[in-house]
PDB file of N, CA and C in Angstrom:
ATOM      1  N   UNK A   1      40.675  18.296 -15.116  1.00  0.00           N
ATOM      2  CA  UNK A   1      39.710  19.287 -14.694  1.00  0.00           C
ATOM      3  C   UNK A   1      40.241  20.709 -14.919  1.00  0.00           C
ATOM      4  N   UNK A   2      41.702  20.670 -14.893  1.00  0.00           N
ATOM      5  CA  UNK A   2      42.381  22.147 -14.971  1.00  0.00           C
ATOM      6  C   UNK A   2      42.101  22.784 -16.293  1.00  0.00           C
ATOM      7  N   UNK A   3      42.263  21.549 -17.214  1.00  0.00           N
ATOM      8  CA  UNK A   3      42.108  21.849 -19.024  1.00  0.00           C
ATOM      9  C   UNK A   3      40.613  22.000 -19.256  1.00  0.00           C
ATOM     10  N   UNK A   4      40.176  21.874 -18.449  1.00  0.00           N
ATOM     11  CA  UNK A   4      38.243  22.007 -18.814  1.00  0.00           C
ATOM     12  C   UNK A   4      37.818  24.005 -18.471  1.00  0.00           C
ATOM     13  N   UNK A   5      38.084  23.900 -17.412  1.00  0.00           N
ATOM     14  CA  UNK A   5      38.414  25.169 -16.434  1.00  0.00           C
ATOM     15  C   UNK A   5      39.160  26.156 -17.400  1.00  0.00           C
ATOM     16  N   UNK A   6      40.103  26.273 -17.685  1.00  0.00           N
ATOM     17  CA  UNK A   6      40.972  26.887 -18.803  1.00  0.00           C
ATOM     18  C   UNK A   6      40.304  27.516 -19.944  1.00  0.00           C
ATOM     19  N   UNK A   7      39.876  26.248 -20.231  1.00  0.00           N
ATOM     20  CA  UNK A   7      38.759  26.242 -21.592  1.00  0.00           C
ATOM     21  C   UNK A   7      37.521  27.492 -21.305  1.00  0.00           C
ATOM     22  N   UNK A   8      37.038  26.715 -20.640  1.00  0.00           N
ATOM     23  CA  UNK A   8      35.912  27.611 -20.692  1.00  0.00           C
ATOM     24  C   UNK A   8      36.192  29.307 -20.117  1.00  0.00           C
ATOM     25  N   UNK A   9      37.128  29.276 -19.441  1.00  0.00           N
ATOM     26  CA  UNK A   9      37.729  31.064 -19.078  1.00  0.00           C
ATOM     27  C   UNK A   9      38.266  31.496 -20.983  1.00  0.00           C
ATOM     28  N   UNK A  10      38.274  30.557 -21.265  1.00  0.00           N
ATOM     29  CA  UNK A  10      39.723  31.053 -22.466  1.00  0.00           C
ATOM     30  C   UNK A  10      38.447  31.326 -23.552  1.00  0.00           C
ATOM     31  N   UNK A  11      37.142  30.620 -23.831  1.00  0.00           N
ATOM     32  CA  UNK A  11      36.211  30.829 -24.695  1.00  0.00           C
ATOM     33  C   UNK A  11      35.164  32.036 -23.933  1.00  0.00           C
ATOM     34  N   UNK A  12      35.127  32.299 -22.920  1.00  0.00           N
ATOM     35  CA  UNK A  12      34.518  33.639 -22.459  1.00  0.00           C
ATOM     36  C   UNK A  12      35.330  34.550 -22.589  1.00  0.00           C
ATOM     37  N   UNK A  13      36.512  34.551 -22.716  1.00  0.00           N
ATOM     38  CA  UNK A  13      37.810  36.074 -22.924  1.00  0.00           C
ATOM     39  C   UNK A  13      37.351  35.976 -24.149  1.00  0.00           C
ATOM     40  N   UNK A  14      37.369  35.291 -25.415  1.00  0.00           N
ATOM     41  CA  UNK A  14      37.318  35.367 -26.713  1.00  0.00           C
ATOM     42  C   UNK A  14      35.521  35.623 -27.197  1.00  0.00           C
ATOM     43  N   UNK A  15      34.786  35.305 -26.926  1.00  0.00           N
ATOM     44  CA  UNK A  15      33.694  35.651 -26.541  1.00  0.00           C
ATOM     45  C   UNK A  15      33.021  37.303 -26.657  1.00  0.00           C
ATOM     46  N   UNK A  16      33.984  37.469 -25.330  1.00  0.00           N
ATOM     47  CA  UNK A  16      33.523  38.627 -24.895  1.00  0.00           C
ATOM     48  C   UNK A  16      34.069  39.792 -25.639  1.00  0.00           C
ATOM     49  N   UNK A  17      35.820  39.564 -25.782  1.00  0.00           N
ATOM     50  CA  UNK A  17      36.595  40.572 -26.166  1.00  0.00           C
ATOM     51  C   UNK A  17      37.179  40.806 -27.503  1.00  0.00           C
ATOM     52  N   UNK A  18      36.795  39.435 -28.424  1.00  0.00           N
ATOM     53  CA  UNK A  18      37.539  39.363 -29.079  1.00  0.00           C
ATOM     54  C   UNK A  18      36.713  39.318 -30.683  1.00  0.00           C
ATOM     55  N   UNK A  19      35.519  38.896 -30.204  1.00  0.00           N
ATOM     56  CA  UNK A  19      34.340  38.628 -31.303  1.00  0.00           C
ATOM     57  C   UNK A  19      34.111  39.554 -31.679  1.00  0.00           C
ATOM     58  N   UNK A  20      33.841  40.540 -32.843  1.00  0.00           N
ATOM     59  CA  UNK A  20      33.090  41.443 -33.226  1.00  0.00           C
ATOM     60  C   UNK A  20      31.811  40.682 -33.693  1.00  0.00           C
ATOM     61  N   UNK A  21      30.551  41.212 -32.897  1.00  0.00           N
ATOM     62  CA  UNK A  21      29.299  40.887 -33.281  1.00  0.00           C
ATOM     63  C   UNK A  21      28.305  41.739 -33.785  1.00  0.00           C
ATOM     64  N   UNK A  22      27.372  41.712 -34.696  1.00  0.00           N
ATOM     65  CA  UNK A  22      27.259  42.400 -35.585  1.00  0.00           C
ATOM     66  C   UNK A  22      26.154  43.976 -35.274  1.00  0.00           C
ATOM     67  N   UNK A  23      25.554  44.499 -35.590  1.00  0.00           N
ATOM     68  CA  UNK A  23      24.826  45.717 -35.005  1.00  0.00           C
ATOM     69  C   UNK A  23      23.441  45.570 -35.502  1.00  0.00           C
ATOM     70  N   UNK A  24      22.846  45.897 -34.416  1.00  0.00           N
ATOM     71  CA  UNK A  24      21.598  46.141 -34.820  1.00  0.00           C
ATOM     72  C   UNK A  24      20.678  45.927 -36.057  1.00  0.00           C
ATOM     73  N   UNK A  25      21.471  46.814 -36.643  1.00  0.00           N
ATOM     74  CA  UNK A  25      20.972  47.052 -38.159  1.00  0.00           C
ATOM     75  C   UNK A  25      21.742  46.105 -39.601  1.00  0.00           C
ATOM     76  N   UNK A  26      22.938  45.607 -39.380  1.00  0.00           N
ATOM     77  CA  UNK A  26      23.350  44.831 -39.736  1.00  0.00           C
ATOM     78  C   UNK A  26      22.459  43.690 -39.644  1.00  0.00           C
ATOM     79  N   UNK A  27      22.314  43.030 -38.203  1.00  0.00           N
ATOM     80  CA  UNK A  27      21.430  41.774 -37.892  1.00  0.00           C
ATOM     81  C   UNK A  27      20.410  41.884 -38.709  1.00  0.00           C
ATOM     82  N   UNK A  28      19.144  42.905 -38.492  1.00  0.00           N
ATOM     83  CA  UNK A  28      18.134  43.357 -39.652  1.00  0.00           C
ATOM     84  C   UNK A  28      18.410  42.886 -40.481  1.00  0.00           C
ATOM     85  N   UNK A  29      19.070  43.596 -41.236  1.00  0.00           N
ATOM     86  CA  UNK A  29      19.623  43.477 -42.998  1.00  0.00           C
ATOM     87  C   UNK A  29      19.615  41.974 -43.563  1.00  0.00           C
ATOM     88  N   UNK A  30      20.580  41.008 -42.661  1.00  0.00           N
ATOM     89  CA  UNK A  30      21.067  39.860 -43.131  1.00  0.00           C
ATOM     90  C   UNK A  30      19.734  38.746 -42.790  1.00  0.00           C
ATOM     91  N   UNK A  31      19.246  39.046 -41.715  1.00  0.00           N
ATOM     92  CA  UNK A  31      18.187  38.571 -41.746  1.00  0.00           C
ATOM     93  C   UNK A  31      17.136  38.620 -42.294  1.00  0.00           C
ATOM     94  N   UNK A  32      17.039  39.916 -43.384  1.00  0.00           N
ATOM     95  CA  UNK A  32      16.181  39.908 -44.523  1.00  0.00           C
ATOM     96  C   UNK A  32      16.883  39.152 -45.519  1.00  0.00           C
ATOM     97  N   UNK A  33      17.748  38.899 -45.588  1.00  0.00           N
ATOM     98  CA  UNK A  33      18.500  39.209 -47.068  1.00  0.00           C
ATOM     99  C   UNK A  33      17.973  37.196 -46.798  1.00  0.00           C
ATOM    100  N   UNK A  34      18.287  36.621 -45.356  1.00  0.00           N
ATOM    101  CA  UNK A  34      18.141  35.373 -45.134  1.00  0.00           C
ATOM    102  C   UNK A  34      16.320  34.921 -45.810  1.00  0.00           C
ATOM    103  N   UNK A  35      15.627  35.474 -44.827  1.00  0.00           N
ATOM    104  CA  UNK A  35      14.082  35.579 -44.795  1.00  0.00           C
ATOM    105  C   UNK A  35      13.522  35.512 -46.850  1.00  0.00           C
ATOM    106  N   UNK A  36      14.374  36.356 -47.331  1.00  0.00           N
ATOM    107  CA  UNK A  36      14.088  36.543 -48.849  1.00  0.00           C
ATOM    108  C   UNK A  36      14.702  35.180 -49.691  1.00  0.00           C
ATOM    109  N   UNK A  37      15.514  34.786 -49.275  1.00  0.00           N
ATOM    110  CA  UNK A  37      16.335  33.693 -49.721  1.00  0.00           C
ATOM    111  C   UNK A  37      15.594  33.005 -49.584  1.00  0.00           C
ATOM    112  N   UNK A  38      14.858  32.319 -48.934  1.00  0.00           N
ATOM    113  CA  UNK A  38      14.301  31.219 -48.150  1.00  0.00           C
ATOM    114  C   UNK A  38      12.831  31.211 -48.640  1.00  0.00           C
ATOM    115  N   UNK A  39      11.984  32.357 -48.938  1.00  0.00           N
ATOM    116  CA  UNK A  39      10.665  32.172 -49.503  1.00  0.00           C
ATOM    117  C   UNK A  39      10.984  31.863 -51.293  1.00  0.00           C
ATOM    118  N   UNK A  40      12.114  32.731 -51.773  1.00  0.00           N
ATOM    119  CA  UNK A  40      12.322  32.264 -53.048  1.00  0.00           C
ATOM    120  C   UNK A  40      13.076  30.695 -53.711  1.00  0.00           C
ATOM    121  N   UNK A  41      13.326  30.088 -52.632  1.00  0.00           N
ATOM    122  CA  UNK A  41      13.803  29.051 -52.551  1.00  0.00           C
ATOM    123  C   UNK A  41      12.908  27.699 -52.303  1.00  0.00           C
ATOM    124  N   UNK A  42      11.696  28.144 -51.237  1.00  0.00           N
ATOM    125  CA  UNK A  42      10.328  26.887 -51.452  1.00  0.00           C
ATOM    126  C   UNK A  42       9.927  27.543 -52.272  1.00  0.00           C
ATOM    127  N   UNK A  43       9.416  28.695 -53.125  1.00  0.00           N
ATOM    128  CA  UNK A  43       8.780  29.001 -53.990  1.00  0.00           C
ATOM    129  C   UNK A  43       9.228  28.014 -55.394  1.00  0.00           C
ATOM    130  N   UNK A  44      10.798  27.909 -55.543  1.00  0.00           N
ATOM    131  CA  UNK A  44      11.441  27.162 -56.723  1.00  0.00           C
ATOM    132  C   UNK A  44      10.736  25.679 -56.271  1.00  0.00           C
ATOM    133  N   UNK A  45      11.191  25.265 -55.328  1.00  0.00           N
ATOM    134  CA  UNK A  45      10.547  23.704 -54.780  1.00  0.00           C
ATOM    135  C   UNK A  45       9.444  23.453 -55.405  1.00  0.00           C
ATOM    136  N   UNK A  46       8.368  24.433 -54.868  1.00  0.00           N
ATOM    137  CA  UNK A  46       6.676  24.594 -55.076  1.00  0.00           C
ATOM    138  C   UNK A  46       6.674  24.011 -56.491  1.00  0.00           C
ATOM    139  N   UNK A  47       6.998  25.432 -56.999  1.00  0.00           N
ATOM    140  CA  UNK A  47       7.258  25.247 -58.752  1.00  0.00           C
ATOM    141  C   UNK A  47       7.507  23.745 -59.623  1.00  0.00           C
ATOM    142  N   UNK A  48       8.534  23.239 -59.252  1.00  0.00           N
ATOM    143  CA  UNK A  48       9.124  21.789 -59.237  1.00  0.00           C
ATOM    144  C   UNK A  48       8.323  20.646 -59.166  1.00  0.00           C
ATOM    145  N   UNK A  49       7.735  20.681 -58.276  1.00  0.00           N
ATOM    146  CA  UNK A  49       6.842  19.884 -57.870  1.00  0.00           C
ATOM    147  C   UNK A  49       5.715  19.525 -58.263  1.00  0.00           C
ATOM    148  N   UNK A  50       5.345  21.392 -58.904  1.00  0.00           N
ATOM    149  CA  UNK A  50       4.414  21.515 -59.393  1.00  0.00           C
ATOM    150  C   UNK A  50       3.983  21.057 -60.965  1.00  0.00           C
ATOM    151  N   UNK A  51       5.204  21.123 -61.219  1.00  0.00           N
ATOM    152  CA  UNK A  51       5.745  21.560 -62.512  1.00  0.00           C
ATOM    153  C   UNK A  51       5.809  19.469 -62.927  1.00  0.00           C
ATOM    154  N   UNK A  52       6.395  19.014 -62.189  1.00  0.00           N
ATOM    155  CA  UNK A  52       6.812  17.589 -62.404  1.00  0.00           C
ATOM    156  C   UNK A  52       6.120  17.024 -61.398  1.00  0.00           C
ATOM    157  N   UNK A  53       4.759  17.128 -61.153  1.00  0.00           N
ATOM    158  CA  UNK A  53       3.280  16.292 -60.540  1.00  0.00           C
ATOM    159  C   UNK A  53       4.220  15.591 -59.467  1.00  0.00           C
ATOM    160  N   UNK A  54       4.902  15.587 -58.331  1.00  0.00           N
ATOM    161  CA  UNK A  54       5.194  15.139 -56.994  1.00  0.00           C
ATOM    162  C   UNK A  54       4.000  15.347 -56.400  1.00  0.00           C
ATOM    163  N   UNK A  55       3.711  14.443 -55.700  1.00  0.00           N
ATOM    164  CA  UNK A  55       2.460  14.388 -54.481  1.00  0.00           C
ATOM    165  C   UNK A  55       1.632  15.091 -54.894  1.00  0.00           C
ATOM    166  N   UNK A  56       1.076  15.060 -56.229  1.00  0.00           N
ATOM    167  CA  UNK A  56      -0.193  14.966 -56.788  1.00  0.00           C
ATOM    168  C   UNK A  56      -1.113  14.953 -56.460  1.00  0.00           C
ATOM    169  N   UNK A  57      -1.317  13.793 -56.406  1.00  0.00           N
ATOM    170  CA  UNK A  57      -2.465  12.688 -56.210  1.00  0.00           C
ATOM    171  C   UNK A  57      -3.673  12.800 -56.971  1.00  0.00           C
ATOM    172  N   UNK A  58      -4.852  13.510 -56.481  1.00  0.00           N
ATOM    173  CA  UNK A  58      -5.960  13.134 -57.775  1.00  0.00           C
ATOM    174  C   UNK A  58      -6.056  15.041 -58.461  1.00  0.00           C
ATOM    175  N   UNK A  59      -5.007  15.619 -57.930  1.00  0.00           N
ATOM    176  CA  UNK A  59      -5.183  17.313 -58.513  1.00  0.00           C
ATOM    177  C   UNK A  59      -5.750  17.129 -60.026  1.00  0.00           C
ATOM    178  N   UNK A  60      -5.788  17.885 -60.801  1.00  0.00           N
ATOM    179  CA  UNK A  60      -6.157  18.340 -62.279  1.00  0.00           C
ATOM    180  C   UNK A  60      -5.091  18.134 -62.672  1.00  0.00           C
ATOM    181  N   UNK A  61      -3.741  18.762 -62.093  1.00  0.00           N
ATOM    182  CA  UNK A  61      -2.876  18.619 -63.505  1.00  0.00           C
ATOM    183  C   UNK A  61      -1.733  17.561 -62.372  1.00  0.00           C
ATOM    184  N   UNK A  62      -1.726  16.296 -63.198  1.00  0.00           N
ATOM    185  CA  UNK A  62      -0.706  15.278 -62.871  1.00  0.00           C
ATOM    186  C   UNK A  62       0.699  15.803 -63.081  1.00  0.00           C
ATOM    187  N   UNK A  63       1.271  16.896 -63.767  1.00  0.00           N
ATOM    188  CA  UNK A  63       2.482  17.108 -63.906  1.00  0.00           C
ATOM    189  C   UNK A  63       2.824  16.277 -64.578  1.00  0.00           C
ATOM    190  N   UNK A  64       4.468  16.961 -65.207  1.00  0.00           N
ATOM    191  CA  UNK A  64       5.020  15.727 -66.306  1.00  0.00           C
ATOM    192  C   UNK A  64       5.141  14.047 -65.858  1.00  0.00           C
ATOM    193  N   UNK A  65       5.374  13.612 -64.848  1.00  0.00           N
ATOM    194  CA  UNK A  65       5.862  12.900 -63.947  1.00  0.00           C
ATOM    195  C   UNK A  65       4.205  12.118 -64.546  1.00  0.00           C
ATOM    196  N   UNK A  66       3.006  12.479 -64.193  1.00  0.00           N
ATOM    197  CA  UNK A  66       2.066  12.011 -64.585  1.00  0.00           C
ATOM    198  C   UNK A  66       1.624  11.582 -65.312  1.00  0.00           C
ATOM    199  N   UNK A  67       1.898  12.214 -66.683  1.00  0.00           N
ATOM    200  CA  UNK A  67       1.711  12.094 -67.722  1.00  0.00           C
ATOM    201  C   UNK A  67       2.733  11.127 -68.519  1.00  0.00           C
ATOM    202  N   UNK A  68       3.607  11.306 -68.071  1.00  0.00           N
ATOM    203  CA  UNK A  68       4.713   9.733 -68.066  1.00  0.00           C
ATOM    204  C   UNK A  68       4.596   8.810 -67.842  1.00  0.00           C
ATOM    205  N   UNK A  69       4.026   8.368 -66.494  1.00  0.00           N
ATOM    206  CA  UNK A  69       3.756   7.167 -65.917  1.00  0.00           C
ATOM    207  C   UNK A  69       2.195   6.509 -66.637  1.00  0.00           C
ATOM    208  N   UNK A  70       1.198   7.511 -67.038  1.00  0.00           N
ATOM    209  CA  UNK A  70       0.161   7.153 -68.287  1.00  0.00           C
ATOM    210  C   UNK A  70       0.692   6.565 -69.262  1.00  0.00           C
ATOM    211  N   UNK A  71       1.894   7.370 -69.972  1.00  0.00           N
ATOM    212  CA  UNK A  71       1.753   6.653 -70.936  1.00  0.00           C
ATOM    213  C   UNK A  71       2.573   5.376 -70.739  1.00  0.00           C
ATOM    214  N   UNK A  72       3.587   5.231 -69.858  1.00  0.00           N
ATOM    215  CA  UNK A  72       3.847   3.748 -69.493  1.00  0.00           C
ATOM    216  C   UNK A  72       3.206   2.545 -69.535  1.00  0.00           C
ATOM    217  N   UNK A  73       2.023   3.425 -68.460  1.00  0.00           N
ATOM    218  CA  UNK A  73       0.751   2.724 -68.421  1.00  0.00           C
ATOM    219  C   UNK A  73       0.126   1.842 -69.254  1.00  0.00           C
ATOM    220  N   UNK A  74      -0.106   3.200 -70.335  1.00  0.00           N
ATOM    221  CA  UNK A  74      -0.869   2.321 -71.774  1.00  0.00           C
ATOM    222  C   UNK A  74      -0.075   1.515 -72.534  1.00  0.00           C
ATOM    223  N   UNK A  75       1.282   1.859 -72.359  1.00  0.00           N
ATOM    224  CA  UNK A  75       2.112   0.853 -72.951  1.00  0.00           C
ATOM    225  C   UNK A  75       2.454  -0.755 -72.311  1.00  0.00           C
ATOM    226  N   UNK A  76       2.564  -1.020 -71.549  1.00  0.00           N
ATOM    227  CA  UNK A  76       2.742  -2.169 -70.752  1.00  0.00           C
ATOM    228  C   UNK A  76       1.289  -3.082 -70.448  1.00  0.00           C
TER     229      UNK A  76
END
């Protein structure tokens, strides 16, 4: 119980005194820089998907993926 006790005094000294945490405007920043990452990143997905007919289904354009499995199709 002493080593539990310890612990947790010893992670609130470090915590409190020892962390540099970041400012205001920093937080902002990185959290854009995060926010921008992240729409251009499902945007690539989107693309992908789009691009190679995933979960399709009856859309207009089957994607390559579609057009593959046709001609399988007609072959077999």
């Amino acid at each position: 119980m002493v080593n539990i006790i310890k612990y947790i005094e010893e992670s609130y000294e470090e915590l409190v005194h020892k962390v540099t945490w970041p400012t205001w405007s920093e937080l902002q920043s990185t959290s854009i820089v995060v926010l921008v990452a992240s729409v251009l990143f499902s945007l690539a997905i989107f693309v992908m998907d789009y691009v190679f007919g995933i979960n399709a289904g009856d859309a207009l354009w089957p994607g390559v993926l579609g057009f593959y499995y046709k001609i399988i199709g007609l072959l077999n």
